[in-house]
PDB file of N, CA and C in Angstrom:
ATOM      1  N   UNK A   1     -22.678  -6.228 -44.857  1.00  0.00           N
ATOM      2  CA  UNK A   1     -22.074  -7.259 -44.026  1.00  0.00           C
ATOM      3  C   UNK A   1     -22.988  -7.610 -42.840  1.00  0.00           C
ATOM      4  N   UNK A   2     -23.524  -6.822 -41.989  1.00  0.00           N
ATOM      5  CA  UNK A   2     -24.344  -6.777 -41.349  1.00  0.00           C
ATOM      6  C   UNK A   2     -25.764  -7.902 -41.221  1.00  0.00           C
ATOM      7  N   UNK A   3     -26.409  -7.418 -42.876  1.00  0.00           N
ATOM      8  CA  UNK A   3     -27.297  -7.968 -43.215  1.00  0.00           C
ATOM      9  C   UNK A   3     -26.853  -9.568 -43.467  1.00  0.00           C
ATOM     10  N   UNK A   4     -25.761 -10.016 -44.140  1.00  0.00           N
ATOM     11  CA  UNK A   4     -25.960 -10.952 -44.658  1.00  0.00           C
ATOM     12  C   UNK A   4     -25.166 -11.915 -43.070  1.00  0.00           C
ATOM     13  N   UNK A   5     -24.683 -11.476 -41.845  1.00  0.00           N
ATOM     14  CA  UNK A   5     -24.546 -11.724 -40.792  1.00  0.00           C
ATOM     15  C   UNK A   5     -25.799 -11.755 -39.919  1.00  0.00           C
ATOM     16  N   UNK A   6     -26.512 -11.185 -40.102  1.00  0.00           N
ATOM     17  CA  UNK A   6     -27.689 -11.007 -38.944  1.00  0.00           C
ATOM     18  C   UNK A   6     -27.676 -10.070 -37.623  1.00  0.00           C
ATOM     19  N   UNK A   7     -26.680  -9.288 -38.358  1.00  0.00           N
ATOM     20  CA  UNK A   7     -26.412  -8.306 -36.865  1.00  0.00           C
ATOM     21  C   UNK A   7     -26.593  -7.105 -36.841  1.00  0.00           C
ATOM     22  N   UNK A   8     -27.095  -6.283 -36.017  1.00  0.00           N
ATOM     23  CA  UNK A   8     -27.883  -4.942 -36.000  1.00  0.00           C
ATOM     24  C   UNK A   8     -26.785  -3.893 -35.820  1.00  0.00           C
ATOM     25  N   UNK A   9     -26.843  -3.072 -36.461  1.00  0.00           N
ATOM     26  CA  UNK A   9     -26.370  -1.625 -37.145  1.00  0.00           C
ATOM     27  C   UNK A   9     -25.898  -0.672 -36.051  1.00  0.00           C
ATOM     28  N   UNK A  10     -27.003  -0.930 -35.141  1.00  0.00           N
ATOM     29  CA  UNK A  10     -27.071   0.578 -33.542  1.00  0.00           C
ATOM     30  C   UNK A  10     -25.875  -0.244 -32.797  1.00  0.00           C
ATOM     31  N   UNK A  11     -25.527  -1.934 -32.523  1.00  0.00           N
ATOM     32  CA  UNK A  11     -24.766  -1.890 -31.621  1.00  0.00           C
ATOM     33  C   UNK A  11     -23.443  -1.510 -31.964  1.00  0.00           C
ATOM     34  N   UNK A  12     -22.761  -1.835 -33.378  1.00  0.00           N
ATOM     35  CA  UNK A  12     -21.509  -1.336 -34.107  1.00  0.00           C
ATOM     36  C   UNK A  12     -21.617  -0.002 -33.897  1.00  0.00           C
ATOM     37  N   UNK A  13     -22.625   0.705 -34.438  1.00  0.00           N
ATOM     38  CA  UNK A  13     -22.367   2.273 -34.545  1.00  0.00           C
ATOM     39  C   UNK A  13     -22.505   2.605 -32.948  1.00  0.00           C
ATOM     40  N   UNK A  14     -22.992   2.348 -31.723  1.00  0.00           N
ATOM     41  CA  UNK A  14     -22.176   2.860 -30.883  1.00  0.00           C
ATOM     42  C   UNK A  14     -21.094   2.357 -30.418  1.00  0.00           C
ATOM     43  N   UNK A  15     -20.562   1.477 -30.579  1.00  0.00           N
ATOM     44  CA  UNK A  15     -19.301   1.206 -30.414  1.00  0.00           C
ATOM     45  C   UNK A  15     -18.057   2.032 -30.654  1.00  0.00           C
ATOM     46  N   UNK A  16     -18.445   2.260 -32.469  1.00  0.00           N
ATOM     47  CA  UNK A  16     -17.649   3.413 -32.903  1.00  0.00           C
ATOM     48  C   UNK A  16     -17.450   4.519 -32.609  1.00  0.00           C
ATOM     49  N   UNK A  17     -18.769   5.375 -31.749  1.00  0.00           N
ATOM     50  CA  UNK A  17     -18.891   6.143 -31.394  1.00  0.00           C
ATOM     51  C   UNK A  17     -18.068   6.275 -29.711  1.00  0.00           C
ATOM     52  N   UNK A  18     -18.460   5.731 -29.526  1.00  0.00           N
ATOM     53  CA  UNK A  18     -17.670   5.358 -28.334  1.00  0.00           C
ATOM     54  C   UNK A  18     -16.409   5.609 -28.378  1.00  0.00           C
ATOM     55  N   UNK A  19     -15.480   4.421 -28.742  1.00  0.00           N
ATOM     56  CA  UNK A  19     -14.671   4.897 -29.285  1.00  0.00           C
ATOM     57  C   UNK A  19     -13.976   6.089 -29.970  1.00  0.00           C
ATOM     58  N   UNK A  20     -14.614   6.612 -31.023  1.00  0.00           N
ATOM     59  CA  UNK A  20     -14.120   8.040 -31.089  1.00  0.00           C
ATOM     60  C   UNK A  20     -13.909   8.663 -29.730  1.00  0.00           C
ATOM     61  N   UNK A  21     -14.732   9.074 -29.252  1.00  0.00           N
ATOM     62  CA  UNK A  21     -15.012   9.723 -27.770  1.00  0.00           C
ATOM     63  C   UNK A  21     -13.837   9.238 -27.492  1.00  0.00           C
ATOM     64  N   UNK A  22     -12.885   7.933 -27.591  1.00  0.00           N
ATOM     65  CA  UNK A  22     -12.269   7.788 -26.234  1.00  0.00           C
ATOM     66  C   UNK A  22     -10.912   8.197 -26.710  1.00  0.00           C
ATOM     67  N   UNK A  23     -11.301   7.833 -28.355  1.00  0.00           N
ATOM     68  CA  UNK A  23      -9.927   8.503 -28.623  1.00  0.00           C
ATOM     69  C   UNK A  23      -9.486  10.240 -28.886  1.00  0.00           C
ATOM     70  N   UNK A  24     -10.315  11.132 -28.331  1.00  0.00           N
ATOM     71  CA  UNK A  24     -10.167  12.172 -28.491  1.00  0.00           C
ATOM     72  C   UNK A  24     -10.032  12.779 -27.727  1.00  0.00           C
ATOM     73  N   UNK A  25     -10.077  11.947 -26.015  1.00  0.00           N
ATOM     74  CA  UNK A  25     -10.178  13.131 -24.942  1.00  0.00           C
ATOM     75  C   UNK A  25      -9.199  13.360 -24.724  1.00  0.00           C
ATOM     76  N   UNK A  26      -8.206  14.120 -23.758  1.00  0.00           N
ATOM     77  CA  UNK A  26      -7.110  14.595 -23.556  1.00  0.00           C
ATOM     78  C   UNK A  26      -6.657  13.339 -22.806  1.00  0.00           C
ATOM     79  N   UNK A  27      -4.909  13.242 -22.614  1.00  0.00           N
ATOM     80  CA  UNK A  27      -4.150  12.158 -21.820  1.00  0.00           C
ATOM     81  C   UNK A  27      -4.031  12.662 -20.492  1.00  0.00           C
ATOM     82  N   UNK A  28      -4.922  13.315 -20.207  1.00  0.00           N
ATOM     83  CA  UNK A  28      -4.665  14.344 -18.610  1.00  0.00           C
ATOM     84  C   UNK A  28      -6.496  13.947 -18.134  1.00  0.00           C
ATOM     85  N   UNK A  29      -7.565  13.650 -19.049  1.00  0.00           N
ATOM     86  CA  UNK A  29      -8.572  13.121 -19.221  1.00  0.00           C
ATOM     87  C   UNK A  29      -8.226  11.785 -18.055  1.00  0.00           C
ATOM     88  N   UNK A  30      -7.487  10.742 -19.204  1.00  0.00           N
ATOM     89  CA  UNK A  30      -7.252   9.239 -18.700  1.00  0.00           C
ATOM     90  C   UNK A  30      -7.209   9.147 -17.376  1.00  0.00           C
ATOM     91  N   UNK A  31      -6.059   9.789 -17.230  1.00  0.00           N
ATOM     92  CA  UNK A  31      -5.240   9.965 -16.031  1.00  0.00           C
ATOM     93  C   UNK A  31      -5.972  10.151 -14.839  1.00  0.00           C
ATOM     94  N   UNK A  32      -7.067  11.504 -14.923  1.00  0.00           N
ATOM     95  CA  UNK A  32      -7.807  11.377 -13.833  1.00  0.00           C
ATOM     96  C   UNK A  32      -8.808  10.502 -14.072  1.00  0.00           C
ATOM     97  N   UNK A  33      -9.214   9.561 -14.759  1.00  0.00           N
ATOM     98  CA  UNK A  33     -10.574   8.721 -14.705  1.00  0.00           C
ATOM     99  C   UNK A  33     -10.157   7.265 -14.316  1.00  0.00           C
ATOM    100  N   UNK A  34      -8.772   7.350 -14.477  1.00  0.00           N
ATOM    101  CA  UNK A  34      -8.097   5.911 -13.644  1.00  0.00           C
ATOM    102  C   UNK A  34      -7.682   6.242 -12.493  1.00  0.00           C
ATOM    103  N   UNK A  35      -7.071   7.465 -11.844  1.00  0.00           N
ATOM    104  CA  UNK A  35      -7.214   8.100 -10.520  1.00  0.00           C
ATOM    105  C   UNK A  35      -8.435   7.973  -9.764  1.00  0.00           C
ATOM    106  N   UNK A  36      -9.573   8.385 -10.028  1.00  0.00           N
ATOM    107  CA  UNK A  36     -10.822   8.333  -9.826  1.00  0.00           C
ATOM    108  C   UNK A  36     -11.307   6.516  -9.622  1.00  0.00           C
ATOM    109  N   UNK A  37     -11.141   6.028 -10.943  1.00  0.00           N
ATOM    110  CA  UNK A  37     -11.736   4.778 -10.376  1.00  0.00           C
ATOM    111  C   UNK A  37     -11.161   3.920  -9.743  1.00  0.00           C
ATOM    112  N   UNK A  38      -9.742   3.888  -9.939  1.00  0.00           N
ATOM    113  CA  UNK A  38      -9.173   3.035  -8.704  1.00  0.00           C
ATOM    114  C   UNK A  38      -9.680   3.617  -7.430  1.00  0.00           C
ATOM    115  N   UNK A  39      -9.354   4.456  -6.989  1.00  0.00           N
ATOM    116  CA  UNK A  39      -9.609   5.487  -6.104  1.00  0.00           C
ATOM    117  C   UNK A  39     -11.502   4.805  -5.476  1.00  0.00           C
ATOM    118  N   UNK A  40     -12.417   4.779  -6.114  1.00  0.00           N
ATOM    119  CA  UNK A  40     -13.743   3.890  -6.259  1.00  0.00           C
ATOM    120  C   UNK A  40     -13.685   2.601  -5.827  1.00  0.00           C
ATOM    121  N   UNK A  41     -12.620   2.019  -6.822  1.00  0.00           N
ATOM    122  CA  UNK A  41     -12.170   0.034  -6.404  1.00  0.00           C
ATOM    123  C   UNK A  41     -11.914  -0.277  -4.852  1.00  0.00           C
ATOM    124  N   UNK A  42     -11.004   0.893  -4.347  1.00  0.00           N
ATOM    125  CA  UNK A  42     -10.516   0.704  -3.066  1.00  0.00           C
ATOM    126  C   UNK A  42     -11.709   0.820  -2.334  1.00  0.00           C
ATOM    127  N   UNK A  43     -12.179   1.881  -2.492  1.00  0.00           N
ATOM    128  CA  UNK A  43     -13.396   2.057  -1.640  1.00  0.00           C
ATOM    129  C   UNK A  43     -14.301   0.788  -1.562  1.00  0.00           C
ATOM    130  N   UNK A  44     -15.007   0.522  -2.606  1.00  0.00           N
ATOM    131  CA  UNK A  44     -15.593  -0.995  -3.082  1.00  0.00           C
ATOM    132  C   UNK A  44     -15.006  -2.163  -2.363  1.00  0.00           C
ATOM    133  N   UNK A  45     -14.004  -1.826  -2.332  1.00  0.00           N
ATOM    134  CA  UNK A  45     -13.499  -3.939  -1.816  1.00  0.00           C
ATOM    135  C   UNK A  45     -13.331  -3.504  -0.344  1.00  0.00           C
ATOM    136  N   UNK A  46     -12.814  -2.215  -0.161  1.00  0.00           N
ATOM    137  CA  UNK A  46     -12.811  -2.269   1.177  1.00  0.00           C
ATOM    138  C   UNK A  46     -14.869  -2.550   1.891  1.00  0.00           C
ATOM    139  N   UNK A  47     -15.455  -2.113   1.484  1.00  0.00           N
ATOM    140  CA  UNK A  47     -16.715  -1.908   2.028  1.00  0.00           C
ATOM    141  C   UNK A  47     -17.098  -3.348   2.489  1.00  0.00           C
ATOM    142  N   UNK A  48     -16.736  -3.941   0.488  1.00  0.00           N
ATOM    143  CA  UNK A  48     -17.231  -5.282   0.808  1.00  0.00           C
ATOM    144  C   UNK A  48     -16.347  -6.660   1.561  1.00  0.00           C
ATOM    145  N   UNK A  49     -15.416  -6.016   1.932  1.00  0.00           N
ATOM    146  CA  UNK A  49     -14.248  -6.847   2.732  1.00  0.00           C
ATOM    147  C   UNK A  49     -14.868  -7.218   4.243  1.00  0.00           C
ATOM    148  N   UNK A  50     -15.535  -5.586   4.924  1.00  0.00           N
ATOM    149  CA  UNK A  50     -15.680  -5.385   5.627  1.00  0.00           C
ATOM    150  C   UNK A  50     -17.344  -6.136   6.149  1.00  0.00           C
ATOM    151  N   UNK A  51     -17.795  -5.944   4.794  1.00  0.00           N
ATOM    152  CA  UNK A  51     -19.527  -6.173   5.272  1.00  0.00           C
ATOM    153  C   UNK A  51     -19.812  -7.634   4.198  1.00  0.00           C
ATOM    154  N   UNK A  52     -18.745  -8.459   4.517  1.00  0.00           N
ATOM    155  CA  UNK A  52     -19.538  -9.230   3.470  1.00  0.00           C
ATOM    156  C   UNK A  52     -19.998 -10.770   4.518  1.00  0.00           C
ATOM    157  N   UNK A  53     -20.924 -10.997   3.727  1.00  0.00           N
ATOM    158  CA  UNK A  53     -21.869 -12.013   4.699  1.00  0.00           C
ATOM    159  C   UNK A  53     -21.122 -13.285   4.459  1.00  0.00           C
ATOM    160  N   UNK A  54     -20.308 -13.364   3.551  1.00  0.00           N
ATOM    161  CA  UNK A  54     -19.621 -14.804   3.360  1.00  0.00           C
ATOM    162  C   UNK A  54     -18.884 -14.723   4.427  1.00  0.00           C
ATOM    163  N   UNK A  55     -18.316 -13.460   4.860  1.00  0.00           N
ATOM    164  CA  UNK A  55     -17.077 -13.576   5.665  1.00  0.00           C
ATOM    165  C   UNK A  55     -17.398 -13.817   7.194  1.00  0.00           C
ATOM    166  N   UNK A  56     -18.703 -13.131   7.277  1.00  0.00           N
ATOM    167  CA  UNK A  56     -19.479 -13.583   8.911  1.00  0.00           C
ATOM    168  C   UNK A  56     -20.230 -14.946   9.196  1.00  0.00           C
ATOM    169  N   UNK A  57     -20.218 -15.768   7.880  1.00  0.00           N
ATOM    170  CA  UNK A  57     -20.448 -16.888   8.374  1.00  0.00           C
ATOM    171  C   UNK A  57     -19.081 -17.823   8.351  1.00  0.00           C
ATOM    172  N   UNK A  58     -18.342 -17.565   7.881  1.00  0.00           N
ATOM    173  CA  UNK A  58     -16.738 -17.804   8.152  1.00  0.00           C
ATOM    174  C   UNK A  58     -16.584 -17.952   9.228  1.00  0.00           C
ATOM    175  N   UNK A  59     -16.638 -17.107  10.256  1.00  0.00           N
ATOM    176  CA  UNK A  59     -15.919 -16.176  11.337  1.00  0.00           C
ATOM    177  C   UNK A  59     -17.042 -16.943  12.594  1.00  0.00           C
ATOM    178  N   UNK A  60     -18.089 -17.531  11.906  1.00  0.00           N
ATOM    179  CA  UNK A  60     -19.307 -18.068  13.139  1.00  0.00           C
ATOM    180  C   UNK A  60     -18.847 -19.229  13.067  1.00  0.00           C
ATOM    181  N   UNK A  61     -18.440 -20.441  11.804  1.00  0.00           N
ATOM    182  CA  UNK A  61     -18.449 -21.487  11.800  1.00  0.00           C
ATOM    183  C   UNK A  61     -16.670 -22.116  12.651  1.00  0.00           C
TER     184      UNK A  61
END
């Protein structure tokens, strides 16, 4: 299928792989890696809330 598509082999097979991985880790896994990255997001928007250059030329004009 691949071949007669034109599409390369490595990006499907890690996909799949991937996948496996995601379906095998524990539901206590998830839990902390969406804890964690929200936990990241906040941090992130706050930083850039704080330091963002769109917002200081806002605040001049």
């Amino acid at each position: 299928m691949t071949i007669v598509r034109n599409l390369s082999v490595i990006p499907i097979m890690g996909m799949l792989c991937c996948l496996y991985l995601m379906i095998e880790i524990p539901v206590k896994s998830w839990f902390v890696f969406f804890g964690w990255m929200g936990f990241g997001l906040v941090i992130y928007f706050l930083y850039g809330f704080r330091n963002s250059r769109l917002a200081r030329q806002q605040a001049q004009a």
